[in-house]
Protein backbone atom coordinates (compact mmCIF):
# COMPACT_ATOMS: atom_id res chain seq x y z
CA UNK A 1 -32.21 0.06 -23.76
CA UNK A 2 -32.02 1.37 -20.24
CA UNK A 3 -29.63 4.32 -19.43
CA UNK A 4 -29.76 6.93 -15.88
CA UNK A 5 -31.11 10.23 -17.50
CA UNK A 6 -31.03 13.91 -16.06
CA UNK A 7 -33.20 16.50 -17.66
CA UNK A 8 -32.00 19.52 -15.29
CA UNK A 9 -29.41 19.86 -12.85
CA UNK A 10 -29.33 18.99 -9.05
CA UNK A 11 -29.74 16.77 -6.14
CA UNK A 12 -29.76 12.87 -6.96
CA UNK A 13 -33.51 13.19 -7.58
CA UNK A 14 -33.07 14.70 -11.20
CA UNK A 15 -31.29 10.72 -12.07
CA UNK A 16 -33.95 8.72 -13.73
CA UNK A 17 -34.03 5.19 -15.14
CA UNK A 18 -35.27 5.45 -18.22
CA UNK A 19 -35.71 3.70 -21.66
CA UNK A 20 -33.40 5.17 -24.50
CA UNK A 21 -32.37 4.54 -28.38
CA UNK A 22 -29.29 2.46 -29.18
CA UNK A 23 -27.07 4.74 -30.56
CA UNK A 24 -25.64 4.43 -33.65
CA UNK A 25 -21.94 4.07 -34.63
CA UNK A 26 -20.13 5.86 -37.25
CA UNK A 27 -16.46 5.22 -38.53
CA UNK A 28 -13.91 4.66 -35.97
CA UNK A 29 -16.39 3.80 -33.18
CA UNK A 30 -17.75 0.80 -31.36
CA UNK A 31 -20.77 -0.09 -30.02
CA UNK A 32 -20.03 -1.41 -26.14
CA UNK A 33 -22.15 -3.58 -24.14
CA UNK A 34 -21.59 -2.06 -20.86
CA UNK A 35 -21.03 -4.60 -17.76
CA UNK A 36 -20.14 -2.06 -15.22
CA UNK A 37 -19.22 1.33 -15.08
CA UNK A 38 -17.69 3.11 -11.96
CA UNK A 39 -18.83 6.35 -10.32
CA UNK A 40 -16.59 8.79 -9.94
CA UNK A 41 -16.49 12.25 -8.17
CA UNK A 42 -16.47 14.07 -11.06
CA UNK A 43 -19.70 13.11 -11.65
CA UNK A 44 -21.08 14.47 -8.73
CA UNK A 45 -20.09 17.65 -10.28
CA UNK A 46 -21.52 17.12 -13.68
CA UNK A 47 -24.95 16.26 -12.33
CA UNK A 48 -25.15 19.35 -10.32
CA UNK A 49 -23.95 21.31 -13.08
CA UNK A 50 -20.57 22.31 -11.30
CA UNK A 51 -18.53 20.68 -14.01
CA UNK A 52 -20.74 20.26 -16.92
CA UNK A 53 -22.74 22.79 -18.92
CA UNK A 54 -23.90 19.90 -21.02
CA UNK A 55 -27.19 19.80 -23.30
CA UNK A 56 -29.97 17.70 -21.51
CA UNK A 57 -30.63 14.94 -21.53
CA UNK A 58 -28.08 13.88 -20.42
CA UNK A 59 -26.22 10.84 -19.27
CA UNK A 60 -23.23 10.84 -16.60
CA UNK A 61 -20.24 8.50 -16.44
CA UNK A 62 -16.70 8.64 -17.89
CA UNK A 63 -15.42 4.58 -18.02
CA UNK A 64 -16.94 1.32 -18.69
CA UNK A 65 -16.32 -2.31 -19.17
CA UNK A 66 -18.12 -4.26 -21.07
CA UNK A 67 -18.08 -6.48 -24.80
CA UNK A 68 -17.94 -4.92 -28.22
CA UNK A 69 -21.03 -5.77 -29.55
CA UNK A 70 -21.42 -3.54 -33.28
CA UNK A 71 -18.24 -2.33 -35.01
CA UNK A 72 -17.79 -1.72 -39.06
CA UNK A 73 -15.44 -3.89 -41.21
CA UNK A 74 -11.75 -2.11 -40.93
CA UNK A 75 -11.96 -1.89 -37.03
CA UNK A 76 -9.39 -2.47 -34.76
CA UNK A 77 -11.76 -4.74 -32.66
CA UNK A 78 -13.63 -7.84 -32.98
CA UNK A 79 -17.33 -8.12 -31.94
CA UNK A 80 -16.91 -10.02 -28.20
CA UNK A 81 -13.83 -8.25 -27.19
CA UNK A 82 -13.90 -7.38 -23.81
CA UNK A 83 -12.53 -4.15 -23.07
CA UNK A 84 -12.57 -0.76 -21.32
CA UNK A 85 -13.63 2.63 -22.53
CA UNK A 86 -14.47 6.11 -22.32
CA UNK A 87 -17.26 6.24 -24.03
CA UNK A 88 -18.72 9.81 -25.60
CA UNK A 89 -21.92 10.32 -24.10
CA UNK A 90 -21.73 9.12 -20.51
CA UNK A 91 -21.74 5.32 -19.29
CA UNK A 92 -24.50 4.89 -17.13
CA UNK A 93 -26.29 2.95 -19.75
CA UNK A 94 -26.78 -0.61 -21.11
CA UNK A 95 -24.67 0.27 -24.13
CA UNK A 96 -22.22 2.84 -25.23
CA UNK A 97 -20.42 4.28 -28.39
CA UNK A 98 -16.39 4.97 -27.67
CA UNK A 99 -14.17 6.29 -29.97
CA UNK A 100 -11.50 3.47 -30.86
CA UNK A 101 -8.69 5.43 -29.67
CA UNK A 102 -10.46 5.30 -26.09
CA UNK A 103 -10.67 2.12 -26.52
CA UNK A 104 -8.44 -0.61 -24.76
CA UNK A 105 -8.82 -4.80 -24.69
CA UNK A 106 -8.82 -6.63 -21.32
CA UNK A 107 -7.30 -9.98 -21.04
CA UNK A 108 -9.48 -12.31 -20.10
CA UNK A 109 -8.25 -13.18 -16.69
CA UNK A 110 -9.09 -9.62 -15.21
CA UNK A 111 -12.92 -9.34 -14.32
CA UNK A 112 -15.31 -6.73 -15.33
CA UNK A 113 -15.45 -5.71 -11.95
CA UNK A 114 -12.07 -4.82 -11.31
CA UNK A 115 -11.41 -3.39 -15.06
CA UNK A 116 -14.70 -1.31 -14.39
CA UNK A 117 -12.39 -0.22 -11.35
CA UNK A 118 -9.43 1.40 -13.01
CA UNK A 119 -9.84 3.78 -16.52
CA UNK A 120 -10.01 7.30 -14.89
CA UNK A 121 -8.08 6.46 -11.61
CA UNK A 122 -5.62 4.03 -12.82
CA UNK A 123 -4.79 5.93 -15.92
CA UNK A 124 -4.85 9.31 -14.13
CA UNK A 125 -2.53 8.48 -11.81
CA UNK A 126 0.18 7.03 -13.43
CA UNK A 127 0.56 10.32 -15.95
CA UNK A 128 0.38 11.88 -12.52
CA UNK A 129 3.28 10.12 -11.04
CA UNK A 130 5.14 9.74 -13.67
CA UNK A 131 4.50 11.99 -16.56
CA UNK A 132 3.81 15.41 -14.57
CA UNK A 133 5.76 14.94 -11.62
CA UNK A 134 8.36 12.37 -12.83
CA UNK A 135 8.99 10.76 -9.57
CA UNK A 136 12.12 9.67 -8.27
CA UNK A 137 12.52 6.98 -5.60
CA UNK A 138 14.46 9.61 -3.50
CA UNK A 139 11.51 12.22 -3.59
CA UNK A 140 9.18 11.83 -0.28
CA UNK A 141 5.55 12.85 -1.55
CA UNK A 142 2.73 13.66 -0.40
CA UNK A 143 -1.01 12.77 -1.54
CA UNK A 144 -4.13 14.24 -1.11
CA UNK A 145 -7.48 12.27 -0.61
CA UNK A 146 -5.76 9.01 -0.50
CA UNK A 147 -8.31 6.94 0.59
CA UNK A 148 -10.84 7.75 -2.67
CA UNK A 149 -10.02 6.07 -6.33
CA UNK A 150 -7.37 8.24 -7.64
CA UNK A 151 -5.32 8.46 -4.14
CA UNK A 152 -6.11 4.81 -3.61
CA UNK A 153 -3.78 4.23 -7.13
CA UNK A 154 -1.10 7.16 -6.29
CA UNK A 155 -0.06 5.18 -3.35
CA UNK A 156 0.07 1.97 -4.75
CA UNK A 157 1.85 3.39 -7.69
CA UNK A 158 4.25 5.28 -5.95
CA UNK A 159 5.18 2.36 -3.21
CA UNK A 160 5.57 -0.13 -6.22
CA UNK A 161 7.86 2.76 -8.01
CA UNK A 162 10.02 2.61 -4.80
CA UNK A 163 9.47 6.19 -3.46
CA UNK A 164 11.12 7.24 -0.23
CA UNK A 165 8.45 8.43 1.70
CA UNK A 166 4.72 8.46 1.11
CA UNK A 167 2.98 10.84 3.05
CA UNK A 168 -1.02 10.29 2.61
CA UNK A 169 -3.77 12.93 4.28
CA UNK A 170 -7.59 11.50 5.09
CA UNK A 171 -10.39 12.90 5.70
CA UNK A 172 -11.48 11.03 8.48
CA UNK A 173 -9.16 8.51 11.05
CA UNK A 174 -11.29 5.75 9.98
CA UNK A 175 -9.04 5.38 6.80
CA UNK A 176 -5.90 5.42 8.31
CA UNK A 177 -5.64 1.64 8.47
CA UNK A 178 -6.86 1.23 5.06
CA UNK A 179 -4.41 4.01 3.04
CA UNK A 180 -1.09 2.31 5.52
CA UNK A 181 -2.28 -0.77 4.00
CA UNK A 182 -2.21 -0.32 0.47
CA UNK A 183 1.75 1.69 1.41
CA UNK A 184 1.24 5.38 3.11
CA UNK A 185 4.29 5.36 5.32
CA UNK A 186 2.49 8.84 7.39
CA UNK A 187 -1.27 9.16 7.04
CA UNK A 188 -2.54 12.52 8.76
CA UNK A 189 -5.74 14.26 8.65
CA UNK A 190 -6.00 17.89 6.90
CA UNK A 191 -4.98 19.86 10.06
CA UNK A 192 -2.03 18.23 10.64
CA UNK A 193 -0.41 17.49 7.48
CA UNK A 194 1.72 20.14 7.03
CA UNK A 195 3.25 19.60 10.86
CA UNK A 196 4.12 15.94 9.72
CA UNK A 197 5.52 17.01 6.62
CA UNK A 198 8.07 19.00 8.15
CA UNK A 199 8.78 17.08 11.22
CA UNK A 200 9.38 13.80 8.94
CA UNK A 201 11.81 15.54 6.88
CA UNK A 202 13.82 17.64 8.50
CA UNK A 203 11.92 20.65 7.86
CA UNK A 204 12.78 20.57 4.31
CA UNK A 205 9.20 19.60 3.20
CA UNK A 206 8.03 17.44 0.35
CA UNK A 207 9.39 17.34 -3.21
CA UNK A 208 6.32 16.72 -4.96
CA UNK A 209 2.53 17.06 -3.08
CA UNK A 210 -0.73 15.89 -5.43
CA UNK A 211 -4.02 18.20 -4.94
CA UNK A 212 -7.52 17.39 -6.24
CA UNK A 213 -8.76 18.83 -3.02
CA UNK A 214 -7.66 22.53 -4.24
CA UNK A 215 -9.24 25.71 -2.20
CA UNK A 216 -7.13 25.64 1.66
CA UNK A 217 -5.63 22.42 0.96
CA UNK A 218 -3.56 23.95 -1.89
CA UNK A 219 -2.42 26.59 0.79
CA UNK A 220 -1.48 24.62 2.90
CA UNK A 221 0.81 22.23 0.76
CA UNK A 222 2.16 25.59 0.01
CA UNK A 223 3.49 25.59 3.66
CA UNK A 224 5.02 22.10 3.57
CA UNK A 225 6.60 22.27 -0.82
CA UNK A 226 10.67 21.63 -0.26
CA UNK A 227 12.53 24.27 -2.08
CA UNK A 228 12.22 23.33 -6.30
CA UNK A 229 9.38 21.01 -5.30
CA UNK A 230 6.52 20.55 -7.92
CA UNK A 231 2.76 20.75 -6.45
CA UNK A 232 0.54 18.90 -9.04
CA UNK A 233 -2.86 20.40 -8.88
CA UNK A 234 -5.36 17.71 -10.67
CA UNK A 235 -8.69 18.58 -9.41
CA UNK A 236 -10.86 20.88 -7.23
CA UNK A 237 -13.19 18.12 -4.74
CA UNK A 238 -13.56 21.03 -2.77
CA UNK A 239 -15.74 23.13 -4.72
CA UNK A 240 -13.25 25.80 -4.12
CA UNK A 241 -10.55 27.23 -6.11
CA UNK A 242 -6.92 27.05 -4.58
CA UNK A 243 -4.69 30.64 -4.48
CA UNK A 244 -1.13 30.66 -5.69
CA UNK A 245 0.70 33.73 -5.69
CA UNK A 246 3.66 34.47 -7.93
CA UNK A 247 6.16 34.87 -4.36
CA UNK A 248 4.77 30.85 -3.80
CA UNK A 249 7.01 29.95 -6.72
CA UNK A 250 9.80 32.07 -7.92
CA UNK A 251 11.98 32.99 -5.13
CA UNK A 252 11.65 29.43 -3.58
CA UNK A 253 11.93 27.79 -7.33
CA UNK A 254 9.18 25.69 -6.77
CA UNK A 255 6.80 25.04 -9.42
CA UNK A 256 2.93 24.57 -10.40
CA UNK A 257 1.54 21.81 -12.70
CA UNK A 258 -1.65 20.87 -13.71
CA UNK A 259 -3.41 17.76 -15.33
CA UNK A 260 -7.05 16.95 -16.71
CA UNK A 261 -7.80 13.91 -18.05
CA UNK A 262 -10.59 15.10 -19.98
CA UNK A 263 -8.57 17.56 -21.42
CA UNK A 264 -6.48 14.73 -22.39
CA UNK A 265 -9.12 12.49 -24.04
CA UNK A 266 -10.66 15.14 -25.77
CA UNK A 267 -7.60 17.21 -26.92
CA UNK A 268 -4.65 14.36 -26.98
CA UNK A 269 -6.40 10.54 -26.90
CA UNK A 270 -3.31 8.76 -28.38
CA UNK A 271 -1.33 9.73 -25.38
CA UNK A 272 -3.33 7.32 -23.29
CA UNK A 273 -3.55 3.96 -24.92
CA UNK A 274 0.58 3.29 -23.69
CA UNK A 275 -0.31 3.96 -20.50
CA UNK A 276 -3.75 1.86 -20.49
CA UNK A 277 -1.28 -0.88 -21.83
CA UNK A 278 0.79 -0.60 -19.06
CA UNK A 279 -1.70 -0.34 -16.18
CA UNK A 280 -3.78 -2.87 -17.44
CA UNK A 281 -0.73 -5.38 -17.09
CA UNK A 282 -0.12 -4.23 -13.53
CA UNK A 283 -3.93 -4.94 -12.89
CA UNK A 284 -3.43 -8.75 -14.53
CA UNK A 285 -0.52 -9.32 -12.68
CA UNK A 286 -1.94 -7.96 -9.40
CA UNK A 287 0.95 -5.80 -8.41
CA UNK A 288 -1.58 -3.01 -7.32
CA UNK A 289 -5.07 -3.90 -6.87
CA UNK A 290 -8.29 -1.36 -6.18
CA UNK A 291 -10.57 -2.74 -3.71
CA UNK A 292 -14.64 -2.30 -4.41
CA UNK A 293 -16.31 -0.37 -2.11
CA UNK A 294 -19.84 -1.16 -3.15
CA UNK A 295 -21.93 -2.47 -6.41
CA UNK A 296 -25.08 -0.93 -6.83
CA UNK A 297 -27.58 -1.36 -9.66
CA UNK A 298 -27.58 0.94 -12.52
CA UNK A 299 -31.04 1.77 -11.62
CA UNK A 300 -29.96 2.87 -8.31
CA UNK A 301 -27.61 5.60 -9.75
CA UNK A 302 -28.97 7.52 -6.72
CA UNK A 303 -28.11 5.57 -3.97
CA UNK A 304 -24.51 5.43 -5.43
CA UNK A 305 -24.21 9.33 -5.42
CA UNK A 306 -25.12 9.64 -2.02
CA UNK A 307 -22.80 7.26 -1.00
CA UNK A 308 -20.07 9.22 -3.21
CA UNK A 309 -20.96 12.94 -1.80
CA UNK A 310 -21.17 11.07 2.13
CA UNK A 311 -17.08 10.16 1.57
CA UNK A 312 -17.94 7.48 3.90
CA UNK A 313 -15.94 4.47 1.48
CA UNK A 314 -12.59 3.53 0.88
CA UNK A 315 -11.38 2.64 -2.64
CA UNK A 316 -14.30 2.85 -6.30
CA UNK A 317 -18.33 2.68 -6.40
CA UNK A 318 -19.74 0.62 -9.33
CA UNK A 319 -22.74 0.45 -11.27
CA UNK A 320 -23.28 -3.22 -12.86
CA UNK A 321 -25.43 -2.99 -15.68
């Protein structure tokens, strides 16, 4: 079978298109035929060894969808289930093993496509909004990076959950039409932000502020956190680490909270097949939506990275295999 391969770590020249084994399954694991499989910014990291520390070679990717295709006799699934996954070594290939319990079935009115779409974002943002910060419709919010995949849900998410205000920061003005469409009620860039936040509500600030940017960004939201507001720190897309000193939090009563997915799938999987229930039924019934930015090849892995590291997209990059 065909699978992107990296023997070393760097630019998008170490991704190669290369011929592979199937691999085998074992007990509580299915084989997947992979139909697409999205690119996310995490990998970016893992290929140039800012995440991972991995043993090569190596394949990227953390979702697919696709058909079961091999599964033993007391599985949970049925050979030509469609479904989504996280499969365990990377999804950038024509077929995958996932463990069951990262497993989840698709109905068959959502397409492969738009399932390939959601697993890491769509998951990851609902046990952001309302697991870790436990949103209240009262609560005005802000969220980082809200034109990419995970931002792209946290809006969505939080205007369908009826929040107050929705504050939404961009990287460029170019997505400000695209992040008030899908419900920002304020979209600013990074150096105005915290001068919106304050202005908009009464100087009081924001209850709850989500950061995958980390590194100044987390400083800043610092400046615009409402007394016993909760920053959720999810990510570093920065490359730099935020600072958060002890006199951030106590005397103000704010608080700090963090949340990795990975973490999650590796440490805690059976936490995420309610919530892959539920987000998969908000998907059917097209109550939020995640618009494709571009479908590349699998053998253009390459092409898809660049596009990833350039920021110049609104909404997911796929891979159809």
């Amino acid at each position: 079978m065909k699978a992107i391969i990296q023997n070393e770590f760097g630019d998008t020249d170490v991704l190669t298109y290369s011929d592979v084994e199937t691999p085998k399954i074992k007990d509580s694991e299915c084989l997947i035929k992979v139909a697409f499989t999205s690119v996310n910014y995490a990998d970016i990291k893992a290929r140039n060894g800012k995440k991972l520390k991995g043993n090569f070679p190596l394949t990227l990717g953390l979702d697919c969808a696709g058909t079961i295709v091999d599964n033993l006799p007391n599985s949970g699934f049925s050979i030509g289930d469609r479904v989504i996954a996280f499969p365990y070594d990377g999804s950038y290939a024509e077929k995958v093993i996932a463990d069951e319990s990262l497993v989840f079935k698709i109905p068959d009115s959502l397409t492969f496509e738009q399932a390939a779409s959601m697993p890491t974002v769509s998951i990851l943002a609902y046990i952001l909004l309302h697991d870790i910060a436990q949103i209240r419709k009262s609560d005005s919010i802000v969220i980082h990076s809200a034109a990419g995949g995970v931002g792209s849900m946290l809006v969505q998410m939080a205007k369908l959950a009826g929040v107050q205000k929705i504050f939404a920061t961009v990287g460029s003005r170019d997505k400000v039409s695209y992040v008030q469409k899908l419900g920002a009620d304020v979209v600013c860039t990074y150096d105005t932000f915290v001068d919106e936040v304050l202005k908009n509500t009464d100087q009081k600030g924001a209850n709850i502020i989500f950061d995958s940017v980390a590194g100044d960004v987390t400083r800043l939201s610092l400046d615009c956190l409402a007394f016993y507001g909760t920053l959720v720190q999810f990510g570093n897309s920065s490359g730099e680490a935020g600072t958060i000193k002890t006199s951030d939090v106590h005397s103000s009563c704010r608080n700090i909270k963090g949340f990795s997915l990975g973490t999650t799938r590796k440490h805690s999987p059976a936490r995420l097949a309610p919530i892959a229930k539920r987000v998969i039924k908000l998907f059917e019934e097209s109550q939020i939506v995640l618009p494709i930015a571009k479908i590349f090849d699998l053998s253009d892995a390459a092409e898809a990275h660049k596009l990833i590291e350039s920021r110049n997209y609104e909404g997911k990059v796929l891979l159809k295999v």
